[in-house]
Protein backbone atom coordinates (compact mmCIF):
# COMPACT_ATOMS: atom_id res chain seq x y z
CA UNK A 1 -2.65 -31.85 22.55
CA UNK A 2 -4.50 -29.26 24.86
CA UNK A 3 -5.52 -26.32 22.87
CA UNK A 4 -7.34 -23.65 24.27
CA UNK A 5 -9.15 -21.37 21.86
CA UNK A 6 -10.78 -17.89 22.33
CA UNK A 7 -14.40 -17.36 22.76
CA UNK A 8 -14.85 -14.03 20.62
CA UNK A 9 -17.79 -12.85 18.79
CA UNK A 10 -17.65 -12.21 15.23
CA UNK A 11 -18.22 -8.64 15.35
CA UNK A 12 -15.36 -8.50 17.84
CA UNK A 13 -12.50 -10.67 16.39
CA UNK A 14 -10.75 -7.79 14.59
CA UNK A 15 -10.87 -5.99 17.90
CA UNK A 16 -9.62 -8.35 20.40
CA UNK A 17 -7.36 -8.99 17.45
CA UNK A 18 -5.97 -4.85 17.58
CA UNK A 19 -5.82 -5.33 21.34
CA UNK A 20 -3.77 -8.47 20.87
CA UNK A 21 -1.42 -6.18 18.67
CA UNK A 22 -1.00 -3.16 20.61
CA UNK A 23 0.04 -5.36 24.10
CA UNK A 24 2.19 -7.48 22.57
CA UNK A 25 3.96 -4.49 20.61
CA UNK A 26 3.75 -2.67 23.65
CA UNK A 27 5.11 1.63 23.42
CA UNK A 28 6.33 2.34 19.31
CA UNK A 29 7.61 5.46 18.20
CA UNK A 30 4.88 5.47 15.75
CA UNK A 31 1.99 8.67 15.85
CA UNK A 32 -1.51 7.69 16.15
CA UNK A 33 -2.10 7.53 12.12
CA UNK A 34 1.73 5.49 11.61
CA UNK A 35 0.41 3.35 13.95
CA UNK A 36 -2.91 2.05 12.62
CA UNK A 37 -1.20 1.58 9.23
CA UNK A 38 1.38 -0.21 11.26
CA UNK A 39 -1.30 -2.63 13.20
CA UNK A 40 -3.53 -3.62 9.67
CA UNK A 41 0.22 -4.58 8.33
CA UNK A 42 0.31 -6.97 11.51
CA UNK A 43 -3.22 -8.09 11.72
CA UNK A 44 -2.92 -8.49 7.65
CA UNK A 45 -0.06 -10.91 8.16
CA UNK A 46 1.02 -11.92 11.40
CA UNK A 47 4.13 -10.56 11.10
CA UNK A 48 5.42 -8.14 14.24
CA UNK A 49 8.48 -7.87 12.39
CA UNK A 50 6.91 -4.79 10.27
CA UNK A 51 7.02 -2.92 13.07
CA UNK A 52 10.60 -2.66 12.89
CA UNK A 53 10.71 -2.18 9.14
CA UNK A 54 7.92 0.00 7.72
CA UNK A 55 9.03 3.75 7.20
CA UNK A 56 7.07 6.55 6.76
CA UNK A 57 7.63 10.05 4.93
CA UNK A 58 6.37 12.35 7.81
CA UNK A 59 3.67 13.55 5.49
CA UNK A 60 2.38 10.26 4.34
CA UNK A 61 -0.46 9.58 6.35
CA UNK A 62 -2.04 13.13 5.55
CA UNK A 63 -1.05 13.06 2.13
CA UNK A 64 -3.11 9.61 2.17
CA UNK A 65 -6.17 11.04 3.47
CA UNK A 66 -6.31 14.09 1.40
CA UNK A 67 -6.01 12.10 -1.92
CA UNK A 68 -9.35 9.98 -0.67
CA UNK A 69 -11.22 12.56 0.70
CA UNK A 70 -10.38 14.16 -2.64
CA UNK A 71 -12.10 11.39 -4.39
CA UNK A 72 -8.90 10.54 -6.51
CA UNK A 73 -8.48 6.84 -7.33
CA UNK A 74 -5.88 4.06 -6.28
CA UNK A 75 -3.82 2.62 -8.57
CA UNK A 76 -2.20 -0.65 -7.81
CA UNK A 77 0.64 -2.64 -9.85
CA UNK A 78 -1.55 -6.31 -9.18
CA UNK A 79 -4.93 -7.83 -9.23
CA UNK A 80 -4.31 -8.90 -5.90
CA UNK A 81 -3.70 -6.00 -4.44
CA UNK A 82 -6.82 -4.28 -5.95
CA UNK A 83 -9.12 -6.95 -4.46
CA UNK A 84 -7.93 -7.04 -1.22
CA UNK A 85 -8.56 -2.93 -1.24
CA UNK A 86 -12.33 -1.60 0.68
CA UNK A 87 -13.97 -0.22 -2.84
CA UNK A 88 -16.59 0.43 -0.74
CA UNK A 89 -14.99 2.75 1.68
CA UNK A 90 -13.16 4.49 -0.78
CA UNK A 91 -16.18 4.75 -2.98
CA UNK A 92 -17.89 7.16 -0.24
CA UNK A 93 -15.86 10.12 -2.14
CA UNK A 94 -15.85 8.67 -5.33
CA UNK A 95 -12.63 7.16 -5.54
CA UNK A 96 -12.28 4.04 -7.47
CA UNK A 97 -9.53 1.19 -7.38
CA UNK A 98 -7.62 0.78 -10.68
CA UNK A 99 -5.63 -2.28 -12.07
CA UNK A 100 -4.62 -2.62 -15.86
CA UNK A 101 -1.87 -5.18 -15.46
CA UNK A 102 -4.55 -7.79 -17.03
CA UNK A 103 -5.57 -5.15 -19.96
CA UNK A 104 -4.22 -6.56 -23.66
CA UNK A 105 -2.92 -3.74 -24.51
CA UNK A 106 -0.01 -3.69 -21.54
CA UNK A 107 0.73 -7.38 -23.00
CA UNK A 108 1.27 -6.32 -26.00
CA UNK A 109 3.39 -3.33 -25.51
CA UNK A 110 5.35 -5.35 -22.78
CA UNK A 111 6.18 -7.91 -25.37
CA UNK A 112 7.31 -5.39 -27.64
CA UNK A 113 9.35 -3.44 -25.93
CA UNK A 114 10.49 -5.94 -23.43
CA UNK A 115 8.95 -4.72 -20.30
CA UNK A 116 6.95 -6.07 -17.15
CA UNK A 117 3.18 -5.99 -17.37
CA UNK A 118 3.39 -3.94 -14.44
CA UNK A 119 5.73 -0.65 -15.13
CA UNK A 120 3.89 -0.71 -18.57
CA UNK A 121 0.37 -0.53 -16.97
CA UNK A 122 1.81 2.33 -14.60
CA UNK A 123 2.86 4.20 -17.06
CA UNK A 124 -0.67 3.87 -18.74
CA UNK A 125 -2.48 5.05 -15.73
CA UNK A 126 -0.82 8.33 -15.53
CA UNK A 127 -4.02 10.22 -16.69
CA UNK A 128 -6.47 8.37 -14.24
CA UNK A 129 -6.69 10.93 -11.36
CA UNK A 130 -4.51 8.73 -9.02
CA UNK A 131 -4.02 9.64 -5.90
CA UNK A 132 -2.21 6.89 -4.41
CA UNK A 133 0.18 4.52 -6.17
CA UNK A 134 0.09 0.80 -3.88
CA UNK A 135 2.73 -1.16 -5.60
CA UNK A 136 2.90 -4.72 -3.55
CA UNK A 137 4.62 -6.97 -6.11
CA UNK A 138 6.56 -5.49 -8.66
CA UNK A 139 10.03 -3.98 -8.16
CA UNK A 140 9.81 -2.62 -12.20
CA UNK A 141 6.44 -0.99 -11.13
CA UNK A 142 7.50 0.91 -8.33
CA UNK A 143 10.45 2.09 -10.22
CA UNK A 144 9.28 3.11 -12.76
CA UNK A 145 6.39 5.13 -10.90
CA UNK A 146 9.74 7.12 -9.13
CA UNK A 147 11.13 7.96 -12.40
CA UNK A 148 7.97 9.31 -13.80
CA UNK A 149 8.00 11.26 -10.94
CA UNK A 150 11.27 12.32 -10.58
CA UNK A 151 10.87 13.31 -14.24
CA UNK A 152 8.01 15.59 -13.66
CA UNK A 153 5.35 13.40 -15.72
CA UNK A 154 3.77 12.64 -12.83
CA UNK A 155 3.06 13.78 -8.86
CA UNK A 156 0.46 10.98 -7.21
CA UNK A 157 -0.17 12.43 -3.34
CA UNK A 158 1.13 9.33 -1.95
CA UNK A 159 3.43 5.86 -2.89
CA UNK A 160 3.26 3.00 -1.14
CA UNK A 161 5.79 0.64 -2.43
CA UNK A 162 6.11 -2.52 -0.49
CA UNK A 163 7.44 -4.78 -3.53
CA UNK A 164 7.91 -8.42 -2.13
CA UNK A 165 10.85 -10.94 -3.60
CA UNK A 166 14.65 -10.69 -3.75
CA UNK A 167 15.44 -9.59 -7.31
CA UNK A 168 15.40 -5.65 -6.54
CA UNK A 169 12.73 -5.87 -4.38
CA UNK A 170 15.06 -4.15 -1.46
CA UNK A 171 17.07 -1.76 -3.41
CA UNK A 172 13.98 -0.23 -5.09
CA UNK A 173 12.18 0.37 -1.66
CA UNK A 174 15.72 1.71 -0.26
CA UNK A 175 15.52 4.63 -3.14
CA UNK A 176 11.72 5.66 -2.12
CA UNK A 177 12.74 5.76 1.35
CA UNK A 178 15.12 8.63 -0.26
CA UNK A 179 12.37 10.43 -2.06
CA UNK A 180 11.26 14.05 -0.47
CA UNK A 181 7.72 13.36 -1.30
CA UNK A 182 5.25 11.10 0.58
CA UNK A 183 5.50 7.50 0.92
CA UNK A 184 5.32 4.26 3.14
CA UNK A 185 7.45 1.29 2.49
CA UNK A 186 8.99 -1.50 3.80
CA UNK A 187 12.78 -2.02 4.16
CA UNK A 188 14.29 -5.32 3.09
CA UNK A 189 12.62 -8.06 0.97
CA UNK A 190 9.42 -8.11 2.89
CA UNK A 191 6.40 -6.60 1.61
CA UNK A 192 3.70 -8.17 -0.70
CA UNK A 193 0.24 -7.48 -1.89
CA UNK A 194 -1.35 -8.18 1.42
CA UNK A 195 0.22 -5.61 3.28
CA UNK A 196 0.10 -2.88 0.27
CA UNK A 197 -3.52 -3.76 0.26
CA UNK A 198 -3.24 -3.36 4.29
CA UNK A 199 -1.27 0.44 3.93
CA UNK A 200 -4.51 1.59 2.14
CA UNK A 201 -7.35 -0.04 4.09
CA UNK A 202 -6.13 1.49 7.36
CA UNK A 203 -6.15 4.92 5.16
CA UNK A 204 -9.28 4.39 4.25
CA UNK A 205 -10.39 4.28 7.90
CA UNK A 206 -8.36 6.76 8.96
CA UNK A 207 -10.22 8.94 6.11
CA UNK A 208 -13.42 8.09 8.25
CA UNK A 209 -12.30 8.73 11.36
CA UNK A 210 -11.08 11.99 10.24
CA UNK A 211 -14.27 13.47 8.11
């Protein structure tokens, strides 16, 4: 076997890795913001095929921005989503990452009323100054963030639901690519924490670029 590997410096991997990207995707219909969230979905995963499937409410990527430079927080449905998120970016307005999937008291309450940890610590986060709602694993989270919504109890800037899997996984990102407010999601059973993590680092740096 003759393999031939790149000679990159560290400091430039992720941007021979954009440039990589962008050639190989060659023109989108994407604006500059869609885009970069587009490209940290690839670079994030490998995966060109998100290209084809991520959909974007036309206000999303300001309605992103707004909510971090407002210093709200991020609310995710997993742990794995919340680590994979720059606390230290979004920390430069204040903003903090929240996660209470893990807390006791969303156990409990799950067990007793027969719920997933995750739509039960949604609906416990309500009060948290959230600004943006990055659901990468749970179908039951991301649903039950658009009903609390649609019901008026709540009205984050921004959802990004990217649920992974193949029991409602599909059919509860088809009804937020409905919704009239903002959101980015992923159509089909693709998604995951990785690329909901992904969604709000390019934010992040789009926040940044955009002081």
């Amino acid at each position: 076997m003759n393999v031939i590997l790149q000679k990159v410096k560290p400091e430039e991997i992720e941007a021979e890795s954009f440039r990589i990207i962008q050639s190989k995707l060659g023109p989108t219909d994407f604006d500059p913001g869609q885009f970069a969230v587009a490209r940290r979905v690839i670079h994030a995963t490998g995966d060109f095929t998100f290209a084809k499937n991520i959909c974007f409410h036309p206000e999303a990527i300001a309605a992103g921005i707004r909510a971090i430079q407002g210093g709200k927080n991020v609310l995710t449905d997993v742990n794995m989503v919340a680590a994979g998120i720059s606390k230290a970016i979004l920390g430069r307005w204040g903003g903090k990452v929240c996660c209470q999937v893990a807390g006791p008291e969303v156990t409990t309450e799950a067990r007793a009323k027969g719920l997933t940890r995750s739509e039960v610590a949604i609906a416990q986060a309500v009060a948290r100054n959230i600004g943006i709602v990055a659901i990468g694993n749970a179908p039951t989270a991301l649903l039950k963030v658009m009903e609390m919504i649609d019901q008026g109890i709540w009205a984050p800037d921004l959802v990004i639901g990217v649920p992974v899997g193949f029991v409602n996984a599909a059919e509860s990102k088809e009804i937020l690519a409905g919704k009239e407010y903002p959101f980015i999601t992923t159509l089909g059973r693709k998604g995951g924490s990785p690329v909901a993590a992904a969604m709000v680092n390019a934010l992040l740096r789009l926040a940044m670029e955009n002081e």
